[in-house]
PDB file of N, CA and C in Angstrom:
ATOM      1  N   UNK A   1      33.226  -9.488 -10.978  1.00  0.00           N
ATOM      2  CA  UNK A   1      31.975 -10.199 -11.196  1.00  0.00           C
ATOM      3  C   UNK A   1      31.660 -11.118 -10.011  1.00  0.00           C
ATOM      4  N   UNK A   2      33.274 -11.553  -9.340  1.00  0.00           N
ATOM      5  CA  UNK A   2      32.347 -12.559  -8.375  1.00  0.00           C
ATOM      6  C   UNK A   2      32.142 -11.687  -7.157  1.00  0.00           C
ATOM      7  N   UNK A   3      32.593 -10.898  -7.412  1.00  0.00           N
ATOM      8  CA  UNK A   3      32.270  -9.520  -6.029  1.00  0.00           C
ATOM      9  C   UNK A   3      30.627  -9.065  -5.808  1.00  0.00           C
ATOM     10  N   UNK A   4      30.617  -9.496  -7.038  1.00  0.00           N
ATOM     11  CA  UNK A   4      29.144  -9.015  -7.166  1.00  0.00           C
ATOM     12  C   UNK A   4      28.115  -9.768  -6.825  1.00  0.00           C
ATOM     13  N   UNK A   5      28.271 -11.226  -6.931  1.00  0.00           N
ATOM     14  CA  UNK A   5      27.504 -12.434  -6.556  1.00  0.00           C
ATOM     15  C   UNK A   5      27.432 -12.428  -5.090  1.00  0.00           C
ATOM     16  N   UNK A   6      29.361 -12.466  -4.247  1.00  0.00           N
ATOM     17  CA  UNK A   6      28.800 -12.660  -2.723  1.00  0.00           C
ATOM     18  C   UNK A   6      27.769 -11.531  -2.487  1.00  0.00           C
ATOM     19  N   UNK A   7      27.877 -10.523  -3.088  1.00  0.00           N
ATOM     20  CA  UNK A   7      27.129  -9.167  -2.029  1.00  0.00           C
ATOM     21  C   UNK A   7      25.905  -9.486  -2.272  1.00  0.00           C
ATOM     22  N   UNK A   8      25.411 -10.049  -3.497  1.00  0.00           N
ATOM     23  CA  UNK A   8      24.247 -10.341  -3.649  1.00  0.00           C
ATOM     24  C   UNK A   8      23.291 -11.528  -3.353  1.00  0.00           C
ATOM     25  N   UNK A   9      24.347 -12.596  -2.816  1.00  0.00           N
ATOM     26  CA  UNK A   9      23.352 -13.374  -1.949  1.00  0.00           C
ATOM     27  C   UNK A   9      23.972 -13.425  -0.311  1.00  0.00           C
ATOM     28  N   UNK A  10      24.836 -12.122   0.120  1.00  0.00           N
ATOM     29  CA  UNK A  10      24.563 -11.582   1.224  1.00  0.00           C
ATOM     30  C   UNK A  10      23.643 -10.575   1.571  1.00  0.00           C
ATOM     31  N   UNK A  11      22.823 -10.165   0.706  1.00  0.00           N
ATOM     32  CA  UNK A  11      21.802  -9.254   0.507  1.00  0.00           C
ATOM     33  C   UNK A  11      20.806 -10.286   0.671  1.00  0.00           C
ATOM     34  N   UNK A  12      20.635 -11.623   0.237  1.00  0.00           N
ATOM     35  CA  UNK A  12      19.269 -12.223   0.367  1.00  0.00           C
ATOM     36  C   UNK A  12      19.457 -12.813   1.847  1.00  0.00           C
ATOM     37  N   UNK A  13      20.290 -13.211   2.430  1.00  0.00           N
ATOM     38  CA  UNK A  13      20.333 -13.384   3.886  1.00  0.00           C
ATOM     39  C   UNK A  13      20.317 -12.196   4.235  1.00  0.00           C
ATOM     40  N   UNK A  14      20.111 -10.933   3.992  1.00  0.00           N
ATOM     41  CA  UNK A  14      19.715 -10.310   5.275  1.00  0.00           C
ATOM     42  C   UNK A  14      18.275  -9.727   5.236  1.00  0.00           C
ATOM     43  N   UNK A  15      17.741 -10.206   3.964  1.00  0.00           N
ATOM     44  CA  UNK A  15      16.537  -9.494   3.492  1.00  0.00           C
ATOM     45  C   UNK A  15      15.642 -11.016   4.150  1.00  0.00           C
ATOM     46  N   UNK A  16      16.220 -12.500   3.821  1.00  0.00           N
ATOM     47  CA  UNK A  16      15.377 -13.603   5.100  1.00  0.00           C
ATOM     48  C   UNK A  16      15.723 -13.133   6.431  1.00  0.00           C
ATOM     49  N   UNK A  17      16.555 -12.574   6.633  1.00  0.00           N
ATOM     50  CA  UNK A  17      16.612 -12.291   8.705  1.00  0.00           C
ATOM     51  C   UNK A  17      15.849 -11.515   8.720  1.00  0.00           C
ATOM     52  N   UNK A  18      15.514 -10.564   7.930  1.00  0.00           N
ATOM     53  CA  UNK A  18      14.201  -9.164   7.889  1.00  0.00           C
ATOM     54  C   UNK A  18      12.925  -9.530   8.293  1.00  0.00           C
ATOM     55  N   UNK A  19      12.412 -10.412   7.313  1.00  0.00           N
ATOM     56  CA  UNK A  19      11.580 -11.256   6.912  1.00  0.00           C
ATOM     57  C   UNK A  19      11.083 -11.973   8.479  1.00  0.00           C
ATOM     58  N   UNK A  20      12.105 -12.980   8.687  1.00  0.00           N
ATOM     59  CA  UNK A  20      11.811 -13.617   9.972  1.00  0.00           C
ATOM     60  C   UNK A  20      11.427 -13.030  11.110  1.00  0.00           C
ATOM     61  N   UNK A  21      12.168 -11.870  11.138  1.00  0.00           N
ATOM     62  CA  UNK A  21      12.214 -10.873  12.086  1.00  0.00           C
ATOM     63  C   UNK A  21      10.726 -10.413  12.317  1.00  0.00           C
ATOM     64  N   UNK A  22      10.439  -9.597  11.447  1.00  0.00           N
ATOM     65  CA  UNK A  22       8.639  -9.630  11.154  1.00  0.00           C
ATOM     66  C   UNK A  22       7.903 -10.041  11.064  1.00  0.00           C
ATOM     67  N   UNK A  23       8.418 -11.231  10.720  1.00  0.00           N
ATOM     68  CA  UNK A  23       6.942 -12.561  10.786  1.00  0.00           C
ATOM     69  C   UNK A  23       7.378 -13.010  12.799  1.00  0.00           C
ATOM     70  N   UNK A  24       7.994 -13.110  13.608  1.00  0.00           N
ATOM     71  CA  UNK A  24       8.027 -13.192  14.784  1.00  0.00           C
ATOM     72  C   UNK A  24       7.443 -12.539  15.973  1.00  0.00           C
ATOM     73  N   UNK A  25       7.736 -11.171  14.736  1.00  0.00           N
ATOM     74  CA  UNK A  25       6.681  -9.875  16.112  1.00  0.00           C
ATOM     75  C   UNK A  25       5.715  -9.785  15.470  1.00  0.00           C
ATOM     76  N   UNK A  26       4.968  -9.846  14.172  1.00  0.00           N
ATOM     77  CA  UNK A  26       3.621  -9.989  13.897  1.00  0.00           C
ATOM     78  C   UNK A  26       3.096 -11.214  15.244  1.00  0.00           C
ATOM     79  N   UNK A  27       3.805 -12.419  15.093  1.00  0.00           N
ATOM     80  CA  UNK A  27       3.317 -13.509  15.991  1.00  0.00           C
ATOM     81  C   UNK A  27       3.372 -13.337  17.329  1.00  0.00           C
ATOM     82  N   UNK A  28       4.125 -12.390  18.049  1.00  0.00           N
ATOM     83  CA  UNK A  28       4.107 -11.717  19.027  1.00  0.00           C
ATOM     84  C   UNK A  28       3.220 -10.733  19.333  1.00  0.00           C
ATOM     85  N   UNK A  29       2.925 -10.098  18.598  1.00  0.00           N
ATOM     86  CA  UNK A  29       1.606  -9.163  18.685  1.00  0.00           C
ATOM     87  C   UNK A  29       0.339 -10.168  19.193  1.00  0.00           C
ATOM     88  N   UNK A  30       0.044 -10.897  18.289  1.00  0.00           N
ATOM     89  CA  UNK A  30      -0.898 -11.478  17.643  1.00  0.00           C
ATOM     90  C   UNK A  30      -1.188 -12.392  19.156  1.00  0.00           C
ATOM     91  N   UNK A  31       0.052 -13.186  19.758  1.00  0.00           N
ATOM     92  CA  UNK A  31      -0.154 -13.896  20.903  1.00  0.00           C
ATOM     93  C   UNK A  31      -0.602 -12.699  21.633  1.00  0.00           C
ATOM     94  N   UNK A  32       0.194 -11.752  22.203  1.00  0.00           N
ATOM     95  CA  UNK A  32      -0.170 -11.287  22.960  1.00  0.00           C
ATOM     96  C   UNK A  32      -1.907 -10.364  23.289  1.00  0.00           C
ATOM     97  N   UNK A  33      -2.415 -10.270  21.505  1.00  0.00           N
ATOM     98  CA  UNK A  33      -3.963  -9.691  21.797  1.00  0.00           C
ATOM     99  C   UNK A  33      -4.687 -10.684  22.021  1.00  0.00           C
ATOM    100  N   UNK A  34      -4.233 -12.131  22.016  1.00  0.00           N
ATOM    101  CA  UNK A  34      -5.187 -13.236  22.281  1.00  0.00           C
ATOM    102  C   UNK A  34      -4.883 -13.163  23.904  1.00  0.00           C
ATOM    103  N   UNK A  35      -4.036 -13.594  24.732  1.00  0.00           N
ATOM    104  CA  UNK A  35      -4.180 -13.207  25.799  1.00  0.00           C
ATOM    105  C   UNK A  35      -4.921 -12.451  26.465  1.00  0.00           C
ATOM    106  N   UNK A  36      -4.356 -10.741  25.908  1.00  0.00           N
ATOM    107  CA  UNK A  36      -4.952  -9.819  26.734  1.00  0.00           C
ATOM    108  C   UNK A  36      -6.509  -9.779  26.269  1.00  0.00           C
ATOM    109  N   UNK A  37      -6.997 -10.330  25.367  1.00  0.00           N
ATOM    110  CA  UNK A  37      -8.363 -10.097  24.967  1.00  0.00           C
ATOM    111  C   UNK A  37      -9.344 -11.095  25.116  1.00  0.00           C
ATOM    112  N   UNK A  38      -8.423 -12.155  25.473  1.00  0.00           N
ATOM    113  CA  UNK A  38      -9.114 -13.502  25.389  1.00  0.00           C
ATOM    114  C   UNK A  38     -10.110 -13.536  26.092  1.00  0.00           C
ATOM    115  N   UNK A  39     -10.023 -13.577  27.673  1.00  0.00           N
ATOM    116  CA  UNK A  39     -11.033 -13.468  28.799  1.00  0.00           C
ATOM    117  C   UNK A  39     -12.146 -12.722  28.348  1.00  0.00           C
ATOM    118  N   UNK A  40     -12.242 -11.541  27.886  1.00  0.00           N
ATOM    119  CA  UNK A  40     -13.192 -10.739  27.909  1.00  0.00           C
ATOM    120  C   UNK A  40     -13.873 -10.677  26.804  1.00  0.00           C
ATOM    121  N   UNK A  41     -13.238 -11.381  25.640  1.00  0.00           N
ATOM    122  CA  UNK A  41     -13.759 -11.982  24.494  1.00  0.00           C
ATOM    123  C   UNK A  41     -14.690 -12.526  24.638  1.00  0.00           C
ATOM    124  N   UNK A  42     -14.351 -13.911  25.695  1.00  0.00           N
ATOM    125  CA  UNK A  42     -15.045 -15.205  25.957  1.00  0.00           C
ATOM    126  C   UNK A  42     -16.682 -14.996  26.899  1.00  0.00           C
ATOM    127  N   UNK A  43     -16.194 -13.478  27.856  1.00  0.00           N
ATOM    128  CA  UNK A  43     -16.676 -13.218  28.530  1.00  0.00           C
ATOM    129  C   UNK A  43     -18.316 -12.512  27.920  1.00  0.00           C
ATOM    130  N   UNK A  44     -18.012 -11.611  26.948  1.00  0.00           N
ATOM    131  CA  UNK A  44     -18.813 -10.918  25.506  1.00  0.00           C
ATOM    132  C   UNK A  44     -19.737 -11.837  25.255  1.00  0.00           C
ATOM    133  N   UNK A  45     -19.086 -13.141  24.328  1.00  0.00           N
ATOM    134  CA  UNK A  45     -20.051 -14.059  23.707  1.00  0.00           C
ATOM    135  C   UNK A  45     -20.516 -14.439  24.679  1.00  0.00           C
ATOM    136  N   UNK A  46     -20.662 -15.111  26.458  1.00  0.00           N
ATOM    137  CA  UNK A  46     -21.073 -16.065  26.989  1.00  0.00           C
ATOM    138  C   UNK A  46     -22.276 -14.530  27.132  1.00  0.00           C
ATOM    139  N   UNK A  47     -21.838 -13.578  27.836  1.00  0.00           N
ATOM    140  CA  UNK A  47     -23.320 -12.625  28.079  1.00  0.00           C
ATOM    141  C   UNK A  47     -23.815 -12.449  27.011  1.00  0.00           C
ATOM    142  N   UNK A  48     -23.949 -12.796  25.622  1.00  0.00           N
ATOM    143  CA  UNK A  48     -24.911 -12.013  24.339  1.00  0.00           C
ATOM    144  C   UNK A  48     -25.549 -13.538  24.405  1.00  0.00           C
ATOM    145  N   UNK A  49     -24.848 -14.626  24.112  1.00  0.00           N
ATOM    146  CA  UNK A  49     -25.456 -16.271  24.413  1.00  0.00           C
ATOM    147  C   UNK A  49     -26.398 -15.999  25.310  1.00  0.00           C
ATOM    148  N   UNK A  50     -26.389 -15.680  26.643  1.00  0.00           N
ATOM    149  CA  UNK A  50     -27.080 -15.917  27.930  1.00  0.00           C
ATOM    150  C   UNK A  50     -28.435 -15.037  27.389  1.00  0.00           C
ATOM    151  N   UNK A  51     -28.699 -13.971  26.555  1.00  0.00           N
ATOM    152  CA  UNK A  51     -29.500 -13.279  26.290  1.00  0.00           C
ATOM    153  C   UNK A  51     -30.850 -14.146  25.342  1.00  0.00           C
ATOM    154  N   UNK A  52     -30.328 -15.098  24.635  1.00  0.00           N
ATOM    155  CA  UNK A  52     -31.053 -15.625  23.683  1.00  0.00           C
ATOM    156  C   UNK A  52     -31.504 -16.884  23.907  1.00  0.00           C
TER     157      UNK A  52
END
């Protein structure tokens, strides 16, 4: 029975390292399309602005 407890909240630490893991490269993604998109983002709105 207590065999059963460690495995099972060694199962929830590895299911939070999972977790973290994915929430880090979501945030990695996420930085990186603001970067690469940013300029030309900024660039979009200032020419559709300049139109009106």
């Amino acid at each position: 029975m207590n065999r059963m407890r460690v495995h099972k909240s060694l199962e929830y630490g590895a299911t939070a390292a999972e977790y973290a893991l994915l929430v880090a490269l979501v945030a990695a993604v996420i930085i990186g399309s603001v970067i690469v998109l940013g300029q030309g983002v900024i660039g979009l709105f200032s020419s559709i602005s300049g139109r009106f």
